[in-house]
C-alpha atoms as a PDB file:
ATOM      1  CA  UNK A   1      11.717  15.681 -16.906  1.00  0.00           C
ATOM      2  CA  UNK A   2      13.023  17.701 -14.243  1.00  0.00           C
ATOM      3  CA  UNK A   3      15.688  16.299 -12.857  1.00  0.00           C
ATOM      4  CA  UNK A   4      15.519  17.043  -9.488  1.00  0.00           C
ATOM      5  CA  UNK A   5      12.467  15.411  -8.545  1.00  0.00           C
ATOM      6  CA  UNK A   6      10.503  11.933  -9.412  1.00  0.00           C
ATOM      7  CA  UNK A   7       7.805  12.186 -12.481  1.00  0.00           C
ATOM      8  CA  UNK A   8       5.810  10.624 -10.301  1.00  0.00           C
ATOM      9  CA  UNK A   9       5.558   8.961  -6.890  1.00  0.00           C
ATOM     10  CA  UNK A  10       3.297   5.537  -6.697  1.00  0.00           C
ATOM     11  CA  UNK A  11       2.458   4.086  -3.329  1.00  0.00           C
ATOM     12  CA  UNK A  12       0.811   0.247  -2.113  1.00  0.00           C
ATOM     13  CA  UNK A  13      -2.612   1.077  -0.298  1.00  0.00           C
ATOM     14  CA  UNK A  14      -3.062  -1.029   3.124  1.00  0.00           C
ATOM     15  CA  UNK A  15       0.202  -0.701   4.928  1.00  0.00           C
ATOM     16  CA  UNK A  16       1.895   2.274   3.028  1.00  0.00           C
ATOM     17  CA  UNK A  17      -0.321   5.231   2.167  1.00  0.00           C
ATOM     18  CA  UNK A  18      -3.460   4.096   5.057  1.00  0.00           C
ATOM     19  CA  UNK A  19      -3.532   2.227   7.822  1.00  0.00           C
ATOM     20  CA  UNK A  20      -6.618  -0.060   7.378  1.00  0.00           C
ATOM     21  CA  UNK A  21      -5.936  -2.701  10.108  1.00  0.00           C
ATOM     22  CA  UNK A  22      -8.173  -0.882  12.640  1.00  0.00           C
ATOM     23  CA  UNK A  23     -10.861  -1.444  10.624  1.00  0.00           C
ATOM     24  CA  UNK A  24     -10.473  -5.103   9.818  1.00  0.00           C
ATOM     25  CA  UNK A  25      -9.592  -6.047  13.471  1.00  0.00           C
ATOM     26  CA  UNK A  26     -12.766  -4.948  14.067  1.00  0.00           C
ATOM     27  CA  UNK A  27     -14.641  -6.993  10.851  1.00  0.00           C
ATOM     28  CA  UNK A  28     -12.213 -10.250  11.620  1.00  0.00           C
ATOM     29  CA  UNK A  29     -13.704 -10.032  15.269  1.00  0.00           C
ATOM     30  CA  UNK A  30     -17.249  -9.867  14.768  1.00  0.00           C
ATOM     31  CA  UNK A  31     -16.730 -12.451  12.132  1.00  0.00           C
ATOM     32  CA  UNK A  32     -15.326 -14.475  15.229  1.00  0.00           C
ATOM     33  CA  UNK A  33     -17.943 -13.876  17.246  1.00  0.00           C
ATOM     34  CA  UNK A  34     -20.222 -14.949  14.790  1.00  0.00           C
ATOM     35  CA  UNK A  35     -18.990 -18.332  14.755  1.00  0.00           C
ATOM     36  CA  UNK A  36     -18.013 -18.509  18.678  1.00  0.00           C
ATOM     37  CA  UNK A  37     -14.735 -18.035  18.594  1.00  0.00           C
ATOM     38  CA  UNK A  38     -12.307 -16.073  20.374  1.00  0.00           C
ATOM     39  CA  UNK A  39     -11.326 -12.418  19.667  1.00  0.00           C
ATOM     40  CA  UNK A  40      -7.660 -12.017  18.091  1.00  0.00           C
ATOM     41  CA  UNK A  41      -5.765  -8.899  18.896  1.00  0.00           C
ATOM     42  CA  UNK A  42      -5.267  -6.480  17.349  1.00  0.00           C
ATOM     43  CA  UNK A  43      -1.149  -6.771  16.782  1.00  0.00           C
ATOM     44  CA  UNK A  44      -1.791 -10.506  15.576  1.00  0.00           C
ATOM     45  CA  UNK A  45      -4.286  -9.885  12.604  1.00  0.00           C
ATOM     46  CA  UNK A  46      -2.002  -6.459  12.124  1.00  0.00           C
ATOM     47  CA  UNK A  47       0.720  -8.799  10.343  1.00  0.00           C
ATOM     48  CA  UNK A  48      -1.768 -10.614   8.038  1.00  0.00           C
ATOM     49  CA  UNK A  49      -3.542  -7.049   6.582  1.00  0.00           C
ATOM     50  CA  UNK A  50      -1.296  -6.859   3.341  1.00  0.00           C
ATOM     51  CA  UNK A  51      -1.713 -10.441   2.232  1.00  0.00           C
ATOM     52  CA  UNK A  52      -5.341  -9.597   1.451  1.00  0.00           C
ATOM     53  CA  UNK A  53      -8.602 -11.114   3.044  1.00  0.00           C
ATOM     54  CA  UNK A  54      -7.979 -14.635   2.615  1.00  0.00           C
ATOM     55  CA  UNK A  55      -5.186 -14.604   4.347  1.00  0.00           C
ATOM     56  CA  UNK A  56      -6.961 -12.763   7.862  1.00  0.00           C
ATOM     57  CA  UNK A  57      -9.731 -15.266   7.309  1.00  0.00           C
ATOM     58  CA  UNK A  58      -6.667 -18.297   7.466  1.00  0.00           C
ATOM     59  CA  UNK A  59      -4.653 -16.966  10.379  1.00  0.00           C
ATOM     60  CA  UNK A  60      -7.649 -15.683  12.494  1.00  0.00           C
ATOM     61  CA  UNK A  61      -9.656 -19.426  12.308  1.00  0.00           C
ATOM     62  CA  UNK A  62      -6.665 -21.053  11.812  1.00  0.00           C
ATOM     63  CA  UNK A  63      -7.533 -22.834   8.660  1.00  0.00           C
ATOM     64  CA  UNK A  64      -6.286 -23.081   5.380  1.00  0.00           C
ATOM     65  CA  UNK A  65      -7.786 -21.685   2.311  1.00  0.00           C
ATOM     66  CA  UNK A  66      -9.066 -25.829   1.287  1.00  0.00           C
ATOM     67  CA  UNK A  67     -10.820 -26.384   4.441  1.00  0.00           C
ATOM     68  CA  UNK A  68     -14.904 -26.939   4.531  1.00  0.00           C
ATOM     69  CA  UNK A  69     -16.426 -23.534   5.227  1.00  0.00           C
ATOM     70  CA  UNK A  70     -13.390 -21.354   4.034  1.00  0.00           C
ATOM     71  CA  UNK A  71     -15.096 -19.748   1.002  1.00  0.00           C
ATOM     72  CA  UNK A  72     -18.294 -18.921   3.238  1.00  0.00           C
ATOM     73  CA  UNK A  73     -15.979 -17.382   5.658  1.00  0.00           C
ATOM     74  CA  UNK A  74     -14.265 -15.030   3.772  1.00  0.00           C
ATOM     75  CA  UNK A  75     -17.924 -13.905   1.283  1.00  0.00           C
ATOM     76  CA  UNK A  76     -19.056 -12.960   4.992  1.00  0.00           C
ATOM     77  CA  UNK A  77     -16.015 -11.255   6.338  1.00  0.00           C
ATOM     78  CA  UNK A  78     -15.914  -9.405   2.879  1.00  0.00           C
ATOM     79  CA  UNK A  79     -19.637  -8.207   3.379  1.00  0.00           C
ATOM     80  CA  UNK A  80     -18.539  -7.279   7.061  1.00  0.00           C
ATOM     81  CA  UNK A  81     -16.198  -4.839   5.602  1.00  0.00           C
ATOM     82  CA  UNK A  82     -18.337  -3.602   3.015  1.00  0.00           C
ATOM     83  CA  UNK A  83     -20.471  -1.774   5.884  1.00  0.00           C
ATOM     84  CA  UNK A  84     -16.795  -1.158   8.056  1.00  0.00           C
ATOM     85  CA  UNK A  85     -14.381   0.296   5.283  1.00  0.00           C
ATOM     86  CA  UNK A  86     -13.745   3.690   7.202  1.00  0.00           C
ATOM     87  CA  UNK A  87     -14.419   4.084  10.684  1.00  0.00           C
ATOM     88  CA  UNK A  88     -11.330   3.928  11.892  1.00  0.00           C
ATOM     89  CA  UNK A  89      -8.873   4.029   8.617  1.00  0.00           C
ATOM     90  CA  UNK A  90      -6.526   7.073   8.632  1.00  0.00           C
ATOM     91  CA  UNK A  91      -3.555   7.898   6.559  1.00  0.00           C
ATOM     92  CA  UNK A  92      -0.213   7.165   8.135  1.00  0.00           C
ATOM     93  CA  UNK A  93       1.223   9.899  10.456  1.00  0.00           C
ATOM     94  CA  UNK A  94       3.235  11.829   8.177  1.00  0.00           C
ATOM     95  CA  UNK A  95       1.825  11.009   4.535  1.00  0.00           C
ATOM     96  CA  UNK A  96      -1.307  13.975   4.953  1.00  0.00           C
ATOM     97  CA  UNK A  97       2.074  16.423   4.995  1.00  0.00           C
ATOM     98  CA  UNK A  98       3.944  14.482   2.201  1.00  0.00           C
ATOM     99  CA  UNK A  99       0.733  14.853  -0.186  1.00  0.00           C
ATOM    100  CA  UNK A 100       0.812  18.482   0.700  1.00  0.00           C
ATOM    101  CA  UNK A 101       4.299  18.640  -0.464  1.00  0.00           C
ATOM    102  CA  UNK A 102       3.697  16.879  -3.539  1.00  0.00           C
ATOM    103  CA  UNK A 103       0.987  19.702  -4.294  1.00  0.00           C
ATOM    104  CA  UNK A 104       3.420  22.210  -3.555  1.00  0.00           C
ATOM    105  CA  UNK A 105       6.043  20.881  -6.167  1.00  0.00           C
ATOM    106  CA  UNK A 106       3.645  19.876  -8.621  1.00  0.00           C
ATOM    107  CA  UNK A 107       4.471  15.985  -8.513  1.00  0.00           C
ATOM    108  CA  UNK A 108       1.491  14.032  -9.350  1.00  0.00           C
ATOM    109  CA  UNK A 109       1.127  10.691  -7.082  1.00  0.00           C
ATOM    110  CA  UNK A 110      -0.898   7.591  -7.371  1.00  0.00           C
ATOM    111  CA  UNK A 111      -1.946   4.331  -6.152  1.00  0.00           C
ATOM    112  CA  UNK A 112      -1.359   1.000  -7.510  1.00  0.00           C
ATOM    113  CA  UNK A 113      -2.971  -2.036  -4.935  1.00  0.00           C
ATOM    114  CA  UNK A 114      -4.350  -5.366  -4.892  1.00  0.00           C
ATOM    115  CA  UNK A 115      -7.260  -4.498  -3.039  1.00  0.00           C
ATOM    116  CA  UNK A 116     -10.379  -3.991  -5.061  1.00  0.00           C
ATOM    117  CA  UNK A 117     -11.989  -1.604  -6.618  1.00  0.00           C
ATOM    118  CA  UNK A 118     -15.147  -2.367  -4.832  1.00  0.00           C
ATOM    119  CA  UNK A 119     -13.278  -1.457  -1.832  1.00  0.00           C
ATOM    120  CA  UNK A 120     -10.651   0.667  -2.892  1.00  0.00           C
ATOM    121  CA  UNK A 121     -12.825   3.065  -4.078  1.00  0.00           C
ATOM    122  CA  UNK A 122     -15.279   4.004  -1.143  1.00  0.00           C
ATOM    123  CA  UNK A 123     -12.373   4.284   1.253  1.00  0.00           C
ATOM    124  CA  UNK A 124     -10.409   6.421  -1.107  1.00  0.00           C
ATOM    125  CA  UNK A 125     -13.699   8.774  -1.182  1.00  0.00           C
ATOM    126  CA  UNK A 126     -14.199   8.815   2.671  1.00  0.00           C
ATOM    127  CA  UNK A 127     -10.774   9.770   3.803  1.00  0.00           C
ATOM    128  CA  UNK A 128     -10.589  12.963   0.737  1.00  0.00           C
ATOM    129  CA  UNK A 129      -6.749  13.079   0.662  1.00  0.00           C
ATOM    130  CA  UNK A 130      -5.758  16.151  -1.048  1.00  0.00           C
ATOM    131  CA  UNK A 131      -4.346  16.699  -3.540  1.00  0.00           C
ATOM    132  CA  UNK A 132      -6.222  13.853  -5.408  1.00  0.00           C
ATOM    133  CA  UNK A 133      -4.192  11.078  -6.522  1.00  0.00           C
ATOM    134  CA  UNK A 134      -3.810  11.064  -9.862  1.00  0.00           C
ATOM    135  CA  UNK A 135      -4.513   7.260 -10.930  1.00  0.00           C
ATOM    136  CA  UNK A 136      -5.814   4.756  -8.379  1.00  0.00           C
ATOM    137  CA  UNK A 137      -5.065   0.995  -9.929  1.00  0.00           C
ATOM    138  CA  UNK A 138      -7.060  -1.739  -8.512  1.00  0.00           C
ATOM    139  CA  UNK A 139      -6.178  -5.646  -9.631  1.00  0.00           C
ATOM    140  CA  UNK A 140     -10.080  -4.840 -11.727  1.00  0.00           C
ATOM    141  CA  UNK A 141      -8.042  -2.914 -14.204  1.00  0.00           C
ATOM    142  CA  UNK A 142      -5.360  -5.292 -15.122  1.00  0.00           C
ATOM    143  CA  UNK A 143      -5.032  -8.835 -15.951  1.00  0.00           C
ATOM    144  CA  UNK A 144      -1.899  -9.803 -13.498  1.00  0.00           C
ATOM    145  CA  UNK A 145      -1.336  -8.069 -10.402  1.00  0.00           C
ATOM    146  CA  UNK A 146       1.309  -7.324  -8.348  1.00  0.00           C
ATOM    147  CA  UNK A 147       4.193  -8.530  -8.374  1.00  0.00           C
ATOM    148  CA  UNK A 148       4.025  -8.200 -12.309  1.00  0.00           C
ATOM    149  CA  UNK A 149       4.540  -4.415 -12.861  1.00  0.00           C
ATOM    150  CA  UNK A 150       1.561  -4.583 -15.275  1.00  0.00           C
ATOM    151  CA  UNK A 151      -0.415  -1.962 -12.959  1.00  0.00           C
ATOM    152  CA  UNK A 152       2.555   0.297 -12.588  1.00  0.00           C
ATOM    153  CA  UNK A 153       2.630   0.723 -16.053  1.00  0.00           C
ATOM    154  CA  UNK A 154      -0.696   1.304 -16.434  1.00  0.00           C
ATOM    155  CA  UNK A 155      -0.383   3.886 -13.498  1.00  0.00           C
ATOM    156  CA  UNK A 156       2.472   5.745 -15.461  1.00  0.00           C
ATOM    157  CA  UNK A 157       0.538   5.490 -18.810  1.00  0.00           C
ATOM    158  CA  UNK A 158      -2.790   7.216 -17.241  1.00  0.00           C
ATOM    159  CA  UNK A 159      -0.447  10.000 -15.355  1.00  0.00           C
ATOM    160  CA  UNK A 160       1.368  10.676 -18.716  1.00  0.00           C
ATOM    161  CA  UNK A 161       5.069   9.860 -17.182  1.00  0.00           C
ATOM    162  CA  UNK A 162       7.996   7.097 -17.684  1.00  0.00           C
ATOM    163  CA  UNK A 163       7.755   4.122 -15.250  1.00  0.00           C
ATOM    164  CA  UNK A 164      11.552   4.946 -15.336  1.00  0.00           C
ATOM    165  CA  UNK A 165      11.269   7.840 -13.536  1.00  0.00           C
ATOM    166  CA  UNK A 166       8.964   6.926 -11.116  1.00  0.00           C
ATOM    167  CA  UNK A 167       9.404   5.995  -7.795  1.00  0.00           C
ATOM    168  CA  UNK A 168       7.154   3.125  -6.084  1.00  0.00           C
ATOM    169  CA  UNK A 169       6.467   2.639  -2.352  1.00  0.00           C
ATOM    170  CA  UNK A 170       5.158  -0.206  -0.399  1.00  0.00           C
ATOM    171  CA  UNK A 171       5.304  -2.522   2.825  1.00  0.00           C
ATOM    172  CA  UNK A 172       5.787  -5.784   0.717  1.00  0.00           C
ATOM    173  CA  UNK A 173       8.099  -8.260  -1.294  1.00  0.00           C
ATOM    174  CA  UNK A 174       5.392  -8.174  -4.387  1.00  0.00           C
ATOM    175  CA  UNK A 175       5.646  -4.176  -4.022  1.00  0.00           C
ATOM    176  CA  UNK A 176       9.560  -4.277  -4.074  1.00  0.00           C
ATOM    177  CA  UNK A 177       9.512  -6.744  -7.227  1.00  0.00           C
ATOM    178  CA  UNK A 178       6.909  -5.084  -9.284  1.00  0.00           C
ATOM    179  CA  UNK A 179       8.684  -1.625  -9.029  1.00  0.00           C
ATOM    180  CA  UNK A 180      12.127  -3.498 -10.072  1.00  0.00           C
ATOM    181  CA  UNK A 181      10.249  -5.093 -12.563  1.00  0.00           C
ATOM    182  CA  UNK A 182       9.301  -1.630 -13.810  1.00  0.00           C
ATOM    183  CA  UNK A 183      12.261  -0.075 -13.929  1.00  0.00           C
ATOM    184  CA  UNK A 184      10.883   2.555 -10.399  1.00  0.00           C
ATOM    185  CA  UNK A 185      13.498   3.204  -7.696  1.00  0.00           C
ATOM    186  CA  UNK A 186      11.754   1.322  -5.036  1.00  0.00           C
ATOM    187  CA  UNK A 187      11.239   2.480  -1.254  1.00  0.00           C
ATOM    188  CA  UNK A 188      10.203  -0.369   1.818  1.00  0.00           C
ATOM    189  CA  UNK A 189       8.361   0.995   4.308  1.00  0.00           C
ATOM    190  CA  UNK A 190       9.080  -0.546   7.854  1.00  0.00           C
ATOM    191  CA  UNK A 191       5.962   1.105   9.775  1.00  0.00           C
ATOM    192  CA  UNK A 192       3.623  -0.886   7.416  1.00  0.00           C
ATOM    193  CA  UNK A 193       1.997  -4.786   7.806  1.00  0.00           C
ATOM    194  CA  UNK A 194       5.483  -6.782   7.580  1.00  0.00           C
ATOM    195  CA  UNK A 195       4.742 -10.251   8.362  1.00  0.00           C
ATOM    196  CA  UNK A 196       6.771 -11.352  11.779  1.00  0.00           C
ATOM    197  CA  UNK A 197       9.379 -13.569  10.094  1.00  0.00           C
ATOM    198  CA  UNK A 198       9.619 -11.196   7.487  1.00  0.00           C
ATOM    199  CA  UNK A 199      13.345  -9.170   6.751  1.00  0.00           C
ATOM    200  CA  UNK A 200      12.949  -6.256   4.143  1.00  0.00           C
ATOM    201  CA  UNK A 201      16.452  -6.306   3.767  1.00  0.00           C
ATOM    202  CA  UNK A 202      15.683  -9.468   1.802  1.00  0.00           C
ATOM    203  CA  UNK A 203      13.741  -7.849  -0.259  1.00  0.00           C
ATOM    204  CA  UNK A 204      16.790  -5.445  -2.152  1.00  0.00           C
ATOM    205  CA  UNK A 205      14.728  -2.181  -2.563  1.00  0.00           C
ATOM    206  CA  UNK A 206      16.694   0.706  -3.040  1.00  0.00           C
ATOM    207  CA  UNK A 207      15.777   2.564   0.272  1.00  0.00           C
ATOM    208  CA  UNK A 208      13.928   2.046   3.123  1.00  0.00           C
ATOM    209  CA  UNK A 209      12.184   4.408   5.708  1.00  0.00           C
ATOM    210  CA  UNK A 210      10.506   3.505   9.450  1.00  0.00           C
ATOM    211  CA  UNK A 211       7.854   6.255   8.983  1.00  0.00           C
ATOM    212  CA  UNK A 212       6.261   8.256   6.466  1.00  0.00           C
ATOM    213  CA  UNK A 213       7.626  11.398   7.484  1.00  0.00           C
ATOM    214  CA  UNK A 214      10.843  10.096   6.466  1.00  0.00           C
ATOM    215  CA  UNK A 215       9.967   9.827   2.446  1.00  0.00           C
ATOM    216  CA  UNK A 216       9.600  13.505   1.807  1.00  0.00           C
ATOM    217  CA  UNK A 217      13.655  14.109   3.258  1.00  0.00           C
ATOM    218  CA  UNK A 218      14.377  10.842   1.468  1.00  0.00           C
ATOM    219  CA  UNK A 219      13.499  11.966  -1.648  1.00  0.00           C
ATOM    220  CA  UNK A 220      14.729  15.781  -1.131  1.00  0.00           C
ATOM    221  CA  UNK A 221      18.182  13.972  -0.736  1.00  0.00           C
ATOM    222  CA  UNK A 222      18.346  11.679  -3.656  1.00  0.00           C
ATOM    223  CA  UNK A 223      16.957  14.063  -6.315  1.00  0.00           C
ATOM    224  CA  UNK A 224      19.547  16.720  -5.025  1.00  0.00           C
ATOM    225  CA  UNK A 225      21.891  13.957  -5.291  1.00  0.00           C
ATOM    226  CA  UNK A 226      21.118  14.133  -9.288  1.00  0.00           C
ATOM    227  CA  UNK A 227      21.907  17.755  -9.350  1.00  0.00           C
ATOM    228  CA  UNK A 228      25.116  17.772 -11.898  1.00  0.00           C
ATOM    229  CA  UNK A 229      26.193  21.210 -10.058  1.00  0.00           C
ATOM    230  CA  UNK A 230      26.055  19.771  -6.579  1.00  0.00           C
ATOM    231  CA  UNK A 231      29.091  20.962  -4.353  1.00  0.00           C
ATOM    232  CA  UNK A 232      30.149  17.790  -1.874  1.00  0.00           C
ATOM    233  CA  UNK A 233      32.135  17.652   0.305  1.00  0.00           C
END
């Protein structure tokens, strides 16, 4: 491998490589006014996105996953979104340029999430990020999901590269563990869904970054850190 850049760089969906929330504020709300109930805003459901559909459902009716009429809820928000994947889901400000940089140096990238393939897919083909990523992994494709590193693996295997040299991004705990847990130098992203009482210094990765823009310098910097011939000062 060439040592002064990653095999490979892996990134969480919802909260790291797109911002999705716009487009389930939207499906949370007309599932609200379905049933009656109040609209929530927009910076409220924004913390829930990355803790998956259940969890909106929970926090926006304020019930837990046991209560009468939960399961109902959450078929028909998930139908919502079927016809509301990408109206208003963009890439992050920033990552466009970072994909165009990992074209220019020939590093492939990919996408390991817990979002389905059902959905994964169809918003993957609507927003046409270029250059393609190289393996999308959806929870369909393995038998644990995140936070094992099962997926990552997988990732590395269908990109042809060691998880070891990888590098894995995302805006949660479970991201942070499964990219320990497969031997990736991990990256928390501050800018994604972090849940209010949530600290990603807890969460030990080995850097951090408050917007996208940030990861392309970030990683300039620690691969010419591995440079053998590197004057400092």
């Amino acid at each position: 491998m060439n040592s002064t850049r990653p095999a490979a760089v892996l990134f969480d969906l919802d909260g790291t490589l797109i911002d999705t929330a716009p487009d389930f504020h939207q499906v949370i709300n007309r599932l609200l006014a379905e049933h009656q109930r109040p609209a929530v805003s927009y910076e409220f459901l924004r913390r829930y996105v990355s803790n998956g559909a259940r969890a909106m459902v929970s926090a926006a009716f304020k019930i837990d996953e046991q209560s009468t009429g939960f399961d109902q809820l959450h078929q028909r928000m998930l139908e919502i979104y079927l016809q509301h994947l990408d109206v208003d889901t963009r890439p992050f400000p920033g990552i466009t340029e970072l994909l165009n940089w990992f074209g220019e140096q020939d590093i492939p990238w990919g996408i390991v999430t817990n979002k389905p393939e059902l959905y994964t897919t169809p918003v993957m083909q609507g927003l046409k990020l270029t250059p393609a990523a190289s393996s999308v992994i959806c929870p369909d494709h393995v038998s644990q999901k995140k936070p094992d590193p099962e997926a990552l693996f997988l990732a590395c295997q269908e990109i042809g590269v060691d998880a070891s040299q990888c590098i894995y991004i995302g805006d949660h705990q479970r991201d942070i563990e499964a990219g320990q847990r497969a031997g990736m130098l991990t990256i928390a992203v501050s800018y994604g869904y972090i849940d209010e009482d949530e600290d990603i210094n807890n969460w030990h990765s080995d850097h951090q970054v408050d917007h996208a823009s940030e990861i392309r310098p970030l990683l300039e910097a620690i691969y010419s850190d591995r440079q053998p011939n590197r004057k400092r000062n």
